[in-house]
N, C-alpha and C. Protein backbone atom coordinates (compact mmCIF):
# COMPACT_ATOMS: atom_id res chain seq x y z
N UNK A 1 51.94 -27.03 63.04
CA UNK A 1 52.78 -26.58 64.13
C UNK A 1 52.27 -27.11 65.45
N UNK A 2 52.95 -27.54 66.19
CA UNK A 2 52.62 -27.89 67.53
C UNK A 2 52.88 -26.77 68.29
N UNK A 3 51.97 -26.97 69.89
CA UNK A 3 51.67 -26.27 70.70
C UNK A 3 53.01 -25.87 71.71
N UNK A 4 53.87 -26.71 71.24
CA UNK A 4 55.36 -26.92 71.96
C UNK A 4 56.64 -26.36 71.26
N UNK A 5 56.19 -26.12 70.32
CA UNK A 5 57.49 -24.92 70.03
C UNK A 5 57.21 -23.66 70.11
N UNK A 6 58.65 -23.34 70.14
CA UNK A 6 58.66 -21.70 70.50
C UNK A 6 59.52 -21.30 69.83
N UNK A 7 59.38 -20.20 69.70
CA UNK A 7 60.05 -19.02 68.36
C UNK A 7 61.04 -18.44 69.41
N UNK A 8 62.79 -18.43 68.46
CA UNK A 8 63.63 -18.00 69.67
C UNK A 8 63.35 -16.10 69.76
N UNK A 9 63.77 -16.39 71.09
CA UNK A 9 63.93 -14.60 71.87
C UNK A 9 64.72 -14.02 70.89
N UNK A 10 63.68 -12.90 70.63
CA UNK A 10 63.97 -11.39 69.26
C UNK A 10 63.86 -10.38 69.94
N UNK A 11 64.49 -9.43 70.10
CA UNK A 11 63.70 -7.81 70.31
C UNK A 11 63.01 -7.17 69.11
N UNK A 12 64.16 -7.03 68.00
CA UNK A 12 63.42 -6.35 66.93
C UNK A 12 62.25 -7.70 66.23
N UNK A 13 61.33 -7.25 66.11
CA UNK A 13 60.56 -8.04 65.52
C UNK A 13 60.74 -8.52 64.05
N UNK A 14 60.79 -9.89 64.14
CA UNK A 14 61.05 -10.60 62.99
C UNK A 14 59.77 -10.33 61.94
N UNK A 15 59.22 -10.30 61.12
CA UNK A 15 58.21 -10.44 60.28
C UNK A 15 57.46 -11.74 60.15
N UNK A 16 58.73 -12.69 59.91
CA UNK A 16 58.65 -14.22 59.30
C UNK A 16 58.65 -14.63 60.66
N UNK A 17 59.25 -14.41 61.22
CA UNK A 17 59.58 -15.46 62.41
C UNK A 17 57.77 -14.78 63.67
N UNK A 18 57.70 -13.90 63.37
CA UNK A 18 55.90 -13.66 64.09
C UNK A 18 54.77 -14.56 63.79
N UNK A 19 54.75 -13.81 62.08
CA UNK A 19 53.59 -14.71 61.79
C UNK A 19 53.37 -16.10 61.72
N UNK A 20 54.76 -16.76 62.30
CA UNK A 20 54.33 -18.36 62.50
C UNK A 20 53.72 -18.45 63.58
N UNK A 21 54.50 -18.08 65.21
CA UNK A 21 53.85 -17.90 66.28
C UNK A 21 53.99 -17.56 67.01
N UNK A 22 53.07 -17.12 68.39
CA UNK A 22 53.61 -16.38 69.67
C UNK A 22 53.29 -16.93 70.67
N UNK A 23 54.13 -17.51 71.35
CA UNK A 23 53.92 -18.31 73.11
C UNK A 23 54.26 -17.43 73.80
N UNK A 24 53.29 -18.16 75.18
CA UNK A 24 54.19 -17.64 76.88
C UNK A 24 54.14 -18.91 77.40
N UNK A 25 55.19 -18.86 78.50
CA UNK A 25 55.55 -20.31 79.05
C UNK A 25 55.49 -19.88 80.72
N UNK A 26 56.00 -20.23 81.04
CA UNK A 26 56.08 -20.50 82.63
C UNK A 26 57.86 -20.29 82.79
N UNK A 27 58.38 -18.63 83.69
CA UNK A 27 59.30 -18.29 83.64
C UNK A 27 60.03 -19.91 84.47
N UNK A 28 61.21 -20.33 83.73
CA UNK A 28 62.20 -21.39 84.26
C UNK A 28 62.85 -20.84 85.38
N UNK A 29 63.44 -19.71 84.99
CA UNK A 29 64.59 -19.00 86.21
C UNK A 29 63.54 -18.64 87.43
N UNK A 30 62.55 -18.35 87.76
CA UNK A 30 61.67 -17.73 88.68
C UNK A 30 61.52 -18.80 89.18
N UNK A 31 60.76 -19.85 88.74
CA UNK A 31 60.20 -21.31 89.18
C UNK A 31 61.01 -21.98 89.77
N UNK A 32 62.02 -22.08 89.34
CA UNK A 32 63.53 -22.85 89.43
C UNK A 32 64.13 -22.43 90.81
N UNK A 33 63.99 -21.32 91.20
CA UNK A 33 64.55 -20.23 92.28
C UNK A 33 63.66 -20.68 93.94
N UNK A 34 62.60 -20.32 93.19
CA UNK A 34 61.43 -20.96 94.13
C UNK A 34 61.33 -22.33 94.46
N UNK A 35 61.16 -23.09 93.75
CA UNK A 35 61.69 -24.22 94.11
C UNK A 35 62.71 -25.00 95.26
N UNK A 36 63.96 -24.35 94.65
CA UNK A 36 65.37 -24.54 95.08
C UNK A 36 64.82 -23.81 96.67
N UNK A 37 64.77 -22.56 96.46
CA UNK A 37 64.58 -21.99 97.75
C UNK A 37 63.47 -22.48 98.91
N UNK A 38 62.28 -23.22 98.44
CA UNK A 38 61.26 -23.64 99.76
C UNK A 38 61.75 -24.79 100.07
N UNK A 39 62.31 -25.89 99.22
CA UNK A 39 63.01 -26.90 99.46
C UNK A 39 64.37 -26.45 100.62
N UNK A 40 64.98 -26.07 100.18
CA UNK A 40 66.45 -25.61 100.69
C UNK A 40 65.33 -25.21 102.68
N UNK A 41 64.27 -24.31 102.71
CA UNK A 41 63.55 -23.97 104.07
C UNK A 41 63.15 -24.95 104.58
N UNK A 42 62.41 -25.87 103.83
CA UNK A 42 61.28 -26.95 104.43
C UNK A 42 62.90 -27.83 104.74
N UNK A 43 63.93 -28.23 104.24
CA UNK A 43 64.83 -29.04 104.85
C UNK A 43 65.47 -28.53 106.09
N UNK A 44 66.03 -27.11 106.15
CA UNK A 44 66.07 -26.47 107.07
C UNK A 44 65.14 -26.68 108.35
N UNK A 45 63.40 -26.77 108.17
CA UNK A 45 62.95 -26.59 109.25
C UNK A 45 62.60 -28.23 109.47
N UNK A 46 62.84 -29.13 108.90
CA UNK A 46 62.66 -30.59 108.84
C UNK A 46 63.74 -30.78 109.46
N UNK A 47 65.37 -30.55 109.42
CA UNK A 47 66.13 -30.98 110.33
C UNK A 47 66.40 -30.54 111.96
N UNK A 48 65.74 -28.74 111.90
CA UNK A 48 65.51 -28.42 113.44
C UNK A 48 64.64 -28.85 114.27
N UNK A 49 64.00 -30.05 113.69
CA UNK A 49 62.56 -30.12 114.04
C UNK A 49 63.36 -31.28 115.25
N UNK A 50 61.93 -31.03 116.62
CA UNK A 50 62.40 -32.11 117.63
C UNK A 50 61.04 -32.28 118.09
N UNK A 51 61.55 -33.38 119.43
CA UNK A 51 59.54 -33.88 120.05
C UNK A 51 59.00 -32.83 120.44
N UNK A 52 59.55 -31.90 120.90
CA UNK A 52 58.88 -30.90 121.61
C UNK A 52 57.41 -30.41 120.68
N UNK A 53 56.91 -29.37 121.30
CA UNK A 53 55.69 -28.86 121.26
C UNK A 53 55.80 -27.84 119.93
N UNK A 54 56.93 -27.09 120.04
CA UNK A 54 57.83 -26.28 118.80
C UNK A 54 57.88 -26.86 117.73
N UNK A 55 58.55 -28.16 117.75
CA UNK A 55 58.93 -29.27 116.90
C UNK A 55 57.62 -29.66 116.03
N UNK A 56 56.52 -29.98 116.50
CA UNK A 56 55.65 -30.14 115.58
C UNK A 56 55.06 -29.13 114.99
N UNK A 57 55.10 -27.51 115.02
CA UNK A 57 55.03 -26.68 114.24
C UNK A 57 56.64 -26.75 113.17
N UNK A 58 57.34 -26.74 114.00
CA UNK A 58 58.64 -27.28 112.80
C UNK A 58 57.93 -27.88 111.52
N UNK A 59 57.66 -28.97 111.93
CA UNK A 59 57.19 -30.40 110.95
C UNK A 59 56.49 -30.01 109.74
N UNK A 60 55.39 -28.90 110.05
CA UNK A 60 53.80 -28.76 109.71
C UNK A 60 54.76 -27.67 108.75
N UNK A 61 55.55 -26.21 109.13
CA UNK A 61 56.45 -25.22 108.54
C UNK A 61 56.78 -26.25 107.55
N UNK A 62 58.11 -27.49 107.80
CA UNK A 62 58.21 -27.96 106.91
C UNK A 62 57.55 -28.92 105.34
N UNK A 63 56.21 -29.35 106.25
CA UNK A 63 55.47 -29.96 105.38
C UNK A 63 54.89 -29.05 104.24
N UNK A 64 54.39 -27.59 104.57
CA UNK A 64 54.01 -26.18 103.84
C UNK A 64 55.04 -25.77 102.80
N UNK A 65 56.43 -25.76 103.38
CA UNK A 65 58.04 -25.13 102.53
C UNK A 65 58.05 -26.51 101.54
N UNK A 66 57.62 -27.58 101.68
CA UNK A 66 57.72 -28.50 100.93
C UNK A 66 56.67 -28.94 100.05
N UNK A 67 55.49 -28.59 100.51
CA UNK A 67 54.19 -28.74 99.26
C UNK A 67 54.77 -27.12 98.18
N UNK A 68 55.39 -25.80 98.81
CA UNK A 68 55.25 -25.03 97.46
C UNK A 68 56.21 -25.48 96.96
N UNK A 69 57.29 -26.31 97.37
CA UNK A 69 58.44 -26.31 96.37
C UNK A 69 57.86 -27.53 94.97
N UNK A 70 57.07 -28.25 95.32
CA UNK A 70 56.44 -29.38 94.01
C UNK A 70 55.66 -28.10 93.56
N UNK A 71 55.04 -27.23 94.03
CA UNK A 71 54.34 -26.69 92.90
C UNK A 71 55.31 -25.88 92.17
N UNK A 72 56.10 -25.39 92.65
CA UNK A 72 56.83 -24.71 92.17
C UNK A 72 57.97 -25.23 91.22
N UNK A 73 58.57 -26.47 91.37
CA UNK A 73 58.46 -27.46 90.61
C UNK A 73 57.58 -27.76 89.38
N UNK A 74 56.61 -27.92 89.43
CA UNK A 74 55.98 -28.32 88.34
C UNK A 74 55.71 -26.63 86.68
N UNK A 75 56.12 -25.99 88.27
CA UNK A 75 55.84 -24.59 86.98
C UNK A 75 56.99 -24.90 86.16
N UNK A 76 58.12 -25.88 86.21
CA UNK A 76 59.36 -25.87 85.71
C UNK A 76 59.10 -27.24 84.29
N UNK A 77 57.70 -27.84 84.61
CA UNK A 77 57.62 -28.81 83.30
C UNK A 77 55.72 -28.41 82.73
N UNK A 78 55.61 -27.51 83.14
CA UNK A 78 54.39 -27.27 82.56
C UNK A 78 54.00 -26.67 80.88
N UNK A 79 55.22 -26.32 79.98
CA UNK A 79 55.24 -25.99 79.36
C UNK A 79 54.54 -24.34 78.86
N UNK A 80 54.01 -24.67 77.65
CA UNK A 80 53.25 -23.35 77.27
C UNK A 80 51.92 -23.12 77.96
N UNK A 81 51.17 -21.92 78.23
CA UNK A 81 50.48 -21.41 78.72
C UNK A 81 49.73 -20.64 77.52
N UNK A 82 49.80 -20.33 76.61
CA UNK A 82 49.42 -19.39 75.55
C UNK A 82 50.20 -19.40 74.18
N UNK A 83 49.35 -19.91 73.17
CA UNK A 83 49.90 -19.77 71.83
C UNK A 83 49.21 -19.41 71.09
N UNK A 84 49.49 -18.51 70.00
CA UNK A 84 48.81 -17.47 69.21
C UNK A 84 49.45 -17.52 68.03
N UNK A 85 48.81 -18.02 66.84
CA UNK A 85 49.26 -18.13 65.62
C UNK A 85 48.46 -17.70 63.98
N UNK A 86 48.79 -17.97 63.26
CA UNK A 86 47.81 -17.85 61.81
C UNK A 86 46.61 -17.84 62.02
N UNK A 87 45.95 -19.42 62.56
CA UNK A 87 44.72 -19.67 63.10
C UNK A 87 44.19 -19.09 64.12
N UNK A 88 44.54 -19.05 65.47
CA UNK A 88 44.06 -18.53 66.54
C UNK A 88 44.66 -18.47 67.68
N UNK A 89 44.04 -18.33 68.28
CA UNK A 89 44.76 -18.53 70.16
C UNK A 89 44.73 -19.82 71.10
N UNK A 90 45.27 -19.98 71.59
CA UNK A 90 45.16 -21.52 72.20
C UNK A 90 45.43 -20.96 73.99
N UNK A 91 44.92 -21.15 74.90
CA UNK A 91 44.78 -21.08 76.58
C UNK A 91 45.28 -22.37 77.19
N UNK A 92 46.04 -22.40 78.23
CA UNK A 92 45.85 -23.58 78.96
C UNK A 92 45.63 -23.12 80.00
N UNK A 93 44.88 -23.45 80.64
CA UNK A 93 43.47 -23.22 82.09
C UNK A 93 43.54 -24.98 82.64
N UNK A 94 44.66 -24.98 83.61
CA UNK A 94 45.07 -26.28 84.48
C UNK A 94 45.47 -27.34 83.34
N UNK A 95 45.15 -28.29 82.99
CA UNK A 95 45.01 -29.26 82.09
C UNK A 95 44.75 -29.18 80.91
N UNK A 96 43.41 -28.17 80.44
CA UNK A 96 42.95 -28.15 79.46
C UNK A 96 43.39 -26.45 78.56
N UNK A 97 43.57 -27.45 77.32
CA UNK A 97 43.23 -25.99 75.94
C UNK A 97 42.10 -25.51 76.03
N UNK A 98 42.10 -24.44 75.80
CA UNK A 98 40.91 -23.36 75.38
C UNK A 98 41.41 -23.20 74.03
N UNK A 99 40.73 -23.07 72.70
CA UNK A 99 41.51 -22.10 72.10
C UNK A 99 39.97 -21.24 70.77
N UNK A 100 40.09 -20.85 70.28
CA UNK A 100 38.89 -19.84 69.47
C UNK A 100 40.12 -19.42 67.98
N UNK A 101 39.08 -19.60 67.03
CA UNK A 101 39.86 -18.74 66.12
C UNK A 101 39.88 -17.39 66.06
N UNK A 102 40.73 -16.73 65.11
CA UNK A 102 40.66 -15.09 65.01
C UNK A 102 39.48 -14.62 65.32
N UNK A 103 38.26 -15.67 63.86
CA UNK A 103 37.06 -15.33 63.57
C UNK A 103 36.23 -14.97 64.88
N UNK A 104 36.28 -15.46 65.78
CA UNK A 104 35.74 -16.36 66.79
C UNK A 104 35.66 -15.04 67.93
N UNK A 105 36.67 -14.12 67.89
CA UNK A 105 37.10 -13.33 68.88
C UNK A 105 36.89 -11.74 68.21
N UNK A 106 36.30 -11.55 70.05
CA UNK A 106 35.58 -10.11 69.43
C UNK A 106 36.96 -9.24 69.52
N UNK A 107 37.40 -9.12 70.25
CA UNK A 107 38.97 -8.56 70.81
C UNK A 107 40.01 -8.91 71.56
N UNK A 108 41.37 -8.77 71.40
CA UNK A 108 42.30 -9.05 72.26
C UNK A 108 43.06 -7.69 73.06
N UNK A 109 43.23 -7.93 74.39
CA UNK A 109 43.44 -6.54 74.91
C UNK A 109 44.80 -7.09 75.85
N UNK A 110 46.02 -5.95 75.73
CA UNK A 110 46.97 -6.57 76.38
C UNK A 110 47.13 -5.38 77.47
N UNK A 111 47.59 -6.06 78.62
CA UNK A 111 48.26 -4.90 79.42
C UNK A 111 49.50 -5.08 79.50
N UNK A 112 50.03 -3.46 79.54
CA UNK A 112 51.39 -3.63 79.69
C UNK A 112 52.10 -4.08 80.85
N UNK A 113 53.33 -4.35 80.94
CA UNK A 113 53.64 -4.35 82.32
C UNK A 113 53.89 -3.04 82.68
N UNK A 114 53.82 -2.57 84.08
CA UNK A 114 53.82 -1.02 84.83
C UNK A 114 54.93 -0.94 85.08
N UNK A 115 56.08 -2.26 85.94
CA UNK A 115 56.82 -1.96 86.54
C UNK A 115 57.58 -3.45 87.09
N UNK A 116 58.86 -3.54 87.19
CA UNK A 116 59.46 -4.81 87.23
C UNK A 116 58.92 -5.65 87.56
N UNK A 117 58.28 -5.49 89.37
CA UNK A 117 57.64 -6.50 89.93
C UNK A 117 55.75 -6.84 89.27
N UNK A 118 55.25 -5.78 88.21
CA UNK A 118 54.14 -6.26 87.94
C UNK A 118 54.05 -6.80 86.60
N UNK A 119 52.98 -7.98 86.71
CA UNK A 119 52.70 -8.58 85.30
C UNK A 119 51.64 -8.50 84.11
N UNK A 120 51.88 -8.13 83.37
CA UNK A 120 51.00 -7.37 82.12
C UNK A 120 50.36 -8.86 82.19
N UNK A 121 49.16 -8.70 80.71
CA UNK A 121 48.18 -9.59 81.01
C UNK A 121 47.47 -9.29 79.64
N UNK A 122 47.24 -10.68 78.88
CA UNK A 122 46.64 -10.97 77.31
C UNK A 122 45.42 -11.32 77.69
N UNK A 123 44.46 -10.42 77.42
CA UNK A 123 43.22 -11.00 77.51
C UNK A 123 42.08 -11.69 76.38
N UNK A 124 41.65 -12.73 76.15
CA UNK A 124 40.62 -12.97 75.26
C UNK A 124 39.30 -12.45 75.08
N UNK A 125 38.89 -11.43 74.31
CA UNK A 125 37.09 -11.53 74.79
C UNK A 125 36.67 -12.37 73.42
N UNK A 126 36.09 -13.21 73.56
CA UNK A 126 35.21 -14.09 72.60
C UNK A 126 34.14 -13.21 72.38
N UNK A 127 33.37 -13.24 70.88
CA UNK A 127 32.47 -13.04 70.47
C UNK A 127 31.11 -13.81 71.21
N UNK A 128 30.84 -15.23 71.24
CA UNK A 128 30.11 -15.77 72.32
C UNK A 128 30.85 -16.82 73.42
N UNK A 129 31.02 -16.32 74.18
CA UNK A 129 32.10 -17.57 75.18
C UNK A 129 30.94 -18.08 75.83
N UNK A 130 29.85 -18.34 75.81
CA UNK A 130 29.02 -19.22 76.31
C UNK A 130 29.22 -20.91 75.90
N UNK A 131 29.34 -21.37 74.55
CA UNK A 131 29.49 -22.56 74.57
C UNK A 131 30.87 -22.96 74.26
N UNK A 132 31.85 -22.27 74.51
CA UNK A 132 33.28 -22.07 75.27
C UNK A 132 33.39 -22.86 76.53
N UNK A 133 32.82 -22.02 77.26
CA UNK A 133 32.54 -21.94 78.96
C UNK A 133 32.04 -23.15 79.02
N UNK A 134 30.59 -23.56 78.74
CA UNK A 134 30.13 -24.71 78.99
C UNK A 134 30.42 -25.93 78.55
N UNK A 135 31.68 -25.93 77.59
CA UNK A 135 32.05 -27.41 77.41
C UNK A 135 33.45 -27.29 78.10
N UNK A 136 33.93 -26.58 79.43
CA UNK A 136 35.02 -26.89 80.03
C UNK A 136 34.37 -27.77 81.15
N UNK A 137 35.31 -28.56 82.07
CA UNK A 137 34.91 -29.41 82.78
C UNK A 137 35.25 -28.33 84.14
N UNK A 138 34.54 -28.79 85.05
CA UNK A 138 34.04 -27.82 86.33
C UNK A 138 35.15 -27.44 86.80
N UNK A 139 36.33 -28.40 87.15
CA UNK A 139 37.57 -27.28 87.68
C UNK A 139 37.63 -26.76 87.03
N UNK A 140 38.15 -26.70 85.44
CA UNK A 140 38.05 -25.68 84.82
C UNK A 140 37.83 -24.22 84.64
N UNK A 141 36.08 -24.71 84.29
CA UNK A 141 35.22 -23.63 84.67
C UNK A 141 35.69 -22.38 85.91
N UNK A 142 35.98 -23.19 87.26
CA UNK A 142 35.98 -22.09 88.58
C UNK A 142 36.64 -21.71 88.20
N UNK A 143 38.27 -22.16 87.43
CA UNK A 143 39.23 -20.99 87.20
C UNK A 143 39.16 -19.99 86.36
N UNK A 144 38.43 -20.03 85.46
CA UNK A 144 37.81 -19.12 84.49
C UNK A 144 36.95 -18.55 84.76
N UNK A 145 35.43 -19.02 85.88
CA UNK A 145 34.90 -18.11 87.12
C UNK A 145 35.90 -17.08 87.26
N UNK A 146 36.85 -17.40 88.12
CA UNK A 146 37.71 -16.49 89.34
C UNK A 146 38.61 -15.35 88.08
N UNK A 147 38.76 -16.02 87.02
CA UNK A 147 39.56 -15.03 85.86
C UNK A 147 38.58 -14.12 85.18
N UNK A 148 37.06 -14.29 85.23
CA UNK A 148 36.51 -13.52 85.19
C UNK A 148 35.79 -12.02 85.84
N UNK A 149 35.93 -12.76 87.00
CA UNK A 149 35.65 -11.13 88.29
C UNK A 149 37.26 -10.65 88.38
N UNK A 150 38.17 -11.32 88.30
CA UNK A 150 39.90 -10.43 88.29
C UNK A 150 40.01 -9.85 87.33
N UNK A 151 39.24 -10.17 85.82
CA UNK A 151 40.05 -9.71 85.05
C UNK A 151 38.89 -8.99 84.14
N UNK A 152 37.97 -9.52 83.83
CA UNK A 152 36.86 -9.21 82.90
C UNK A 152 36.32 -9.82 81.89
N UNK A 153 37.14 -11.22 82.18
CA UNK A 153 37.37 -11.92 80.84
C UNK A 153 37.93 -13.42 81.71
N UNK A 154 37.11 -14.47 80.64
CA UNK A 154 37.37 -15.87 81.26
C UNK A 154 38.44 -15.86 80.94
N UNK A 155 39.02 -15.66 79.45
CA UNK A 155 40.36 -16.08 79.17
C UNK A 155 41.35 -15.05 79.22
N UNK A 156 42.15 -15.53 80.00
CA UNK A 156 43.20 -14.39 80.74
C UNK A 156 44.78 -15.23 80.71
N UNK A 157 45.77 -14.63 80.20
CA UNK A 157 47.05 -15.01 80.95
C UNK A 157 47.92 -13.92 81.03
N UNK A 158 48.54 -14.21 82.24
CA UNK A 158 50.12 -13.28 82.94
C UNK A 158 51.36 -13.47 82.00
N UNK A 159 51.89 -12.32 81.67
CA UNK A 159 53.27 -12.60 81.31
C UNK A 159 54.30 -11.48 81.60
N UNK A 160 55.52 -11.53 82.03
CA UNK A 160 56.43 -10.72 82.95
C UNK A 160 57.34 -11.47 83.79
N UNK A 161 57.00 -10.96 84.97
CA UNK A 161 57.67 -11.74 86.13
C UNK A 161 57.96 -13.97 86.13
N UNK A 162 56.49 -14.00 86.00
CA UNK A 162 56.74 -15.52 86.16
C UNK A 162 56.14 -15.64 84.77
N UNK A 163 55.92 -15.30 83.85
CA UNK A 163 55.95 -16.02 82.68
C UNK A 163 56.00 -15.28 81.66
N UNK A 164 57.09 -15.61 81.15
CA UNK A 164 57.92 -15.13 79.47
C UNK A 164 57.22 -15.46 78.10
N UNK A 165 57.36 -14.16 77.60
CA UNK A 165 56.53 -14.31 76.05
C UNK A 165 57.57 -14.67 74.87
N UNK A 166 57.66 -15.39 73.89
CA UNK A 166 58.57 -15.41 72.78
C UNK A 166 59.40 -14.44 72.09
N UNK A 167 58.03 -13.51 72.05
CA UNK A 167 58.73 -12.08 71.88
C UNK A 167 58.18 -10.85 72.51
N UNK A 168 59.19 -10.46 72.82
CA UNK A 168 59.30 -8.75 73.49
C UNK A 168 58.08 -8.08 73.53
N UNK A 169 57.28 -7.97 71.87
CA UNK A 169 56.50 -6.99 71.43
C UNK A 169 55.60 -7.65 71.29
N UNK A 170 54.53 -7.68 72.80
CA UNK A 170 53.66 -8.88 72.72
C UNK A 170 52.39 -7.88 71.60
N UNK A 171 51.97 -7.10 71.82
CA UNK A 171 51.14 -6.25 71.33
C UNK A 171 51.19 -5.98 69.51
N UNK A 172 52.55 -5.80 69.54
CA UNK A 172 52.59 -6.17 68.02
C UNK A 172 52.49 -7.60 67.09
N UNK A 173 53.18 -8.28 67.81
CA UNK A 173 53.03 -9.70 67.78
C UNK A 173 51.78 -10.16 67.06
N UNK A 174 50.56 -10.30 68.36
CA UNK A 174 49.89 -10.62 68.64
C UNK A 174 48.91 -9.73 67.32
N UNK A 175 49.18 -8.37 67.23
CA UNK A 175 48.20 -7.50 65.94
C UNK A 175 48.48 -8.26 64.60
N UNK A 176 50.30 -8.67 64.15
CA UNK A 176 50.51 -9.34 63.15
C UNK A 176 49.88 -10.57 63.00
N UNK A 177 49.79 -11.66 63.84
CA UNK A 177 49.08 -12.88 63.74
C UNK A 177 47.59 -12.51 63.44
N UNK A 178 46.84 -11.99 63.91
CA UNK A 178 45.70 -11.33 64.44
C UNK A 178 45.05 -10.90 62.46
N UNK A 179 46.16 -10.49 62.09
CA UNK A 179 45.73 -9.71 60.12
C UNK A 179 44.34 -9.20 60.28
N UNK A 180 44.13 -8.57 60.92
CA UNK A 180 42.65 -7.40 60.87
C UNK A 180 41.49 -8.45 60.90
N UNK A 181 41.80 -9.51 61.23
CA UNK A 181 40.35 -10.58 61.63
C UNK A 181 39.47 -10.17 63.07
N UNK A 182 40.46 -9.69 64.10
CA UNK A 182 39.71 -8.96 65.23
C UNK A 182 40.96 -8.18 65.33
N UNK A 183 40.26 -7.05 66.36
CA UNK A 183 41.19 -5.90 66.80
C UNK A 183 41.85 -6.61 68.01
N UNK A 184 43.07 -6.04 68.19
CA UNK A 184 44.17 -6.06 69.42
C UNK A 184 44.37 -4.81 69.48
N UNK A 185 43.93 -4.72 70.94
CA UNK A 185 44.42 -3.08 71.48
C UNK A 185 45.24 -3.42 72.92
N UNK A 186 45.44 -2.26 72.86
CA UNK A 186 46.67 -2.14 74.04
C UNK A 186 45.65 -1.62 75.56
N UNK A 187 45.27 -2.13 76.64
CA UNK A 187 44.60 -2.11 78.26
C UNK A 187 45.13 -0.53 78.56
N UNK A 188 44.75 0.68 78.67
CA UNK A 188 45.30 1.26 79.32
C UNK A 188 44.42 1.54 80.65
């Protein structure tokens, strides 16, 4: 199985259709919105813009409304972020996979989401993430630094608001793939 398919949107949980696999991606409609929208500002403040003294804060507004709209952009071809299958878990942390087997992992802990605007959160704890950690390359690393004092855990991803899981019942999901090789519990 590749890292690029995805299992279509279920509520009731499939059986067959779980234990092949479980992604999160990077929400399209959110990204897409954002996008459209800093673009749509940064042109706005790119065409009010004049010589004046104003005008070059114009410019600088627009140059800002126009760097988030590429990032925001790119959340729209970045693909998967998290896949979880038979074998194990797979991370993408900028560029690079992370991934550990079942064996490999002491626990998986999910949070729920609270509330429309907040985003629940799959966490990895590895059994030893030391030579994990040390064969990522240094950007890397800081982001998994910084996911470690936020979260408790290097390997961390969001899903909710800006990024969608395959299926609904990430918690169950994630216990079915999982077959009693490590525990998945639910963050309360």
């Amino acid at each position: 199985m590749t890292a690029s398919s995805t299992m279509p949107h279920a509520h009731p949980v499939d059986a067959d259709a779980v234990s092949q696999e479980f992604t999160i991606r990077g929400s399209q409609q959110v990204h897409g919105a954002l996008a459209a929208g800093a673009a749509l500002v940064a042109i706005g403040f790119a065409a009010s813009a004049s010589t004046s003294a104003t005008g070059v804060l114009r410019w600088l507004a627009a140059a800002g409304f126009a760097a988030l709209a590429v990032v925001c952009a790119r959340g729209l071809t970045t693909g998967d972020m998290f896949v979880a299958d038979k074998v194990g878990i797979r991370l993408r942390i900028r560029d690079e996979w992370i991934g550990a087997r079942w064996e490999e992992i002491e626990e998986v802990t999910v949070l729920r989401r609270r509330h429309l605007l907040d985003d629940g959160r799959i966490a990895v704890h590895l059994l030893d993430p030391g030579p994990v950690v040390a064969a990522m390359p240094e950007a890397t690393r800081k982001v998994t630094d910084a996911n470690r004092r936020l979260t408790g855990t290097s390997l961390a991803v969001p899903f909710g608001l800006t990024a969608r899981p395959s299926n609904g019942e990430v918690l169950q999901a994630l216990h079915m793939l999982a077959d009693a090789r490590c525990p998945v519990r639910e963050q309360l």
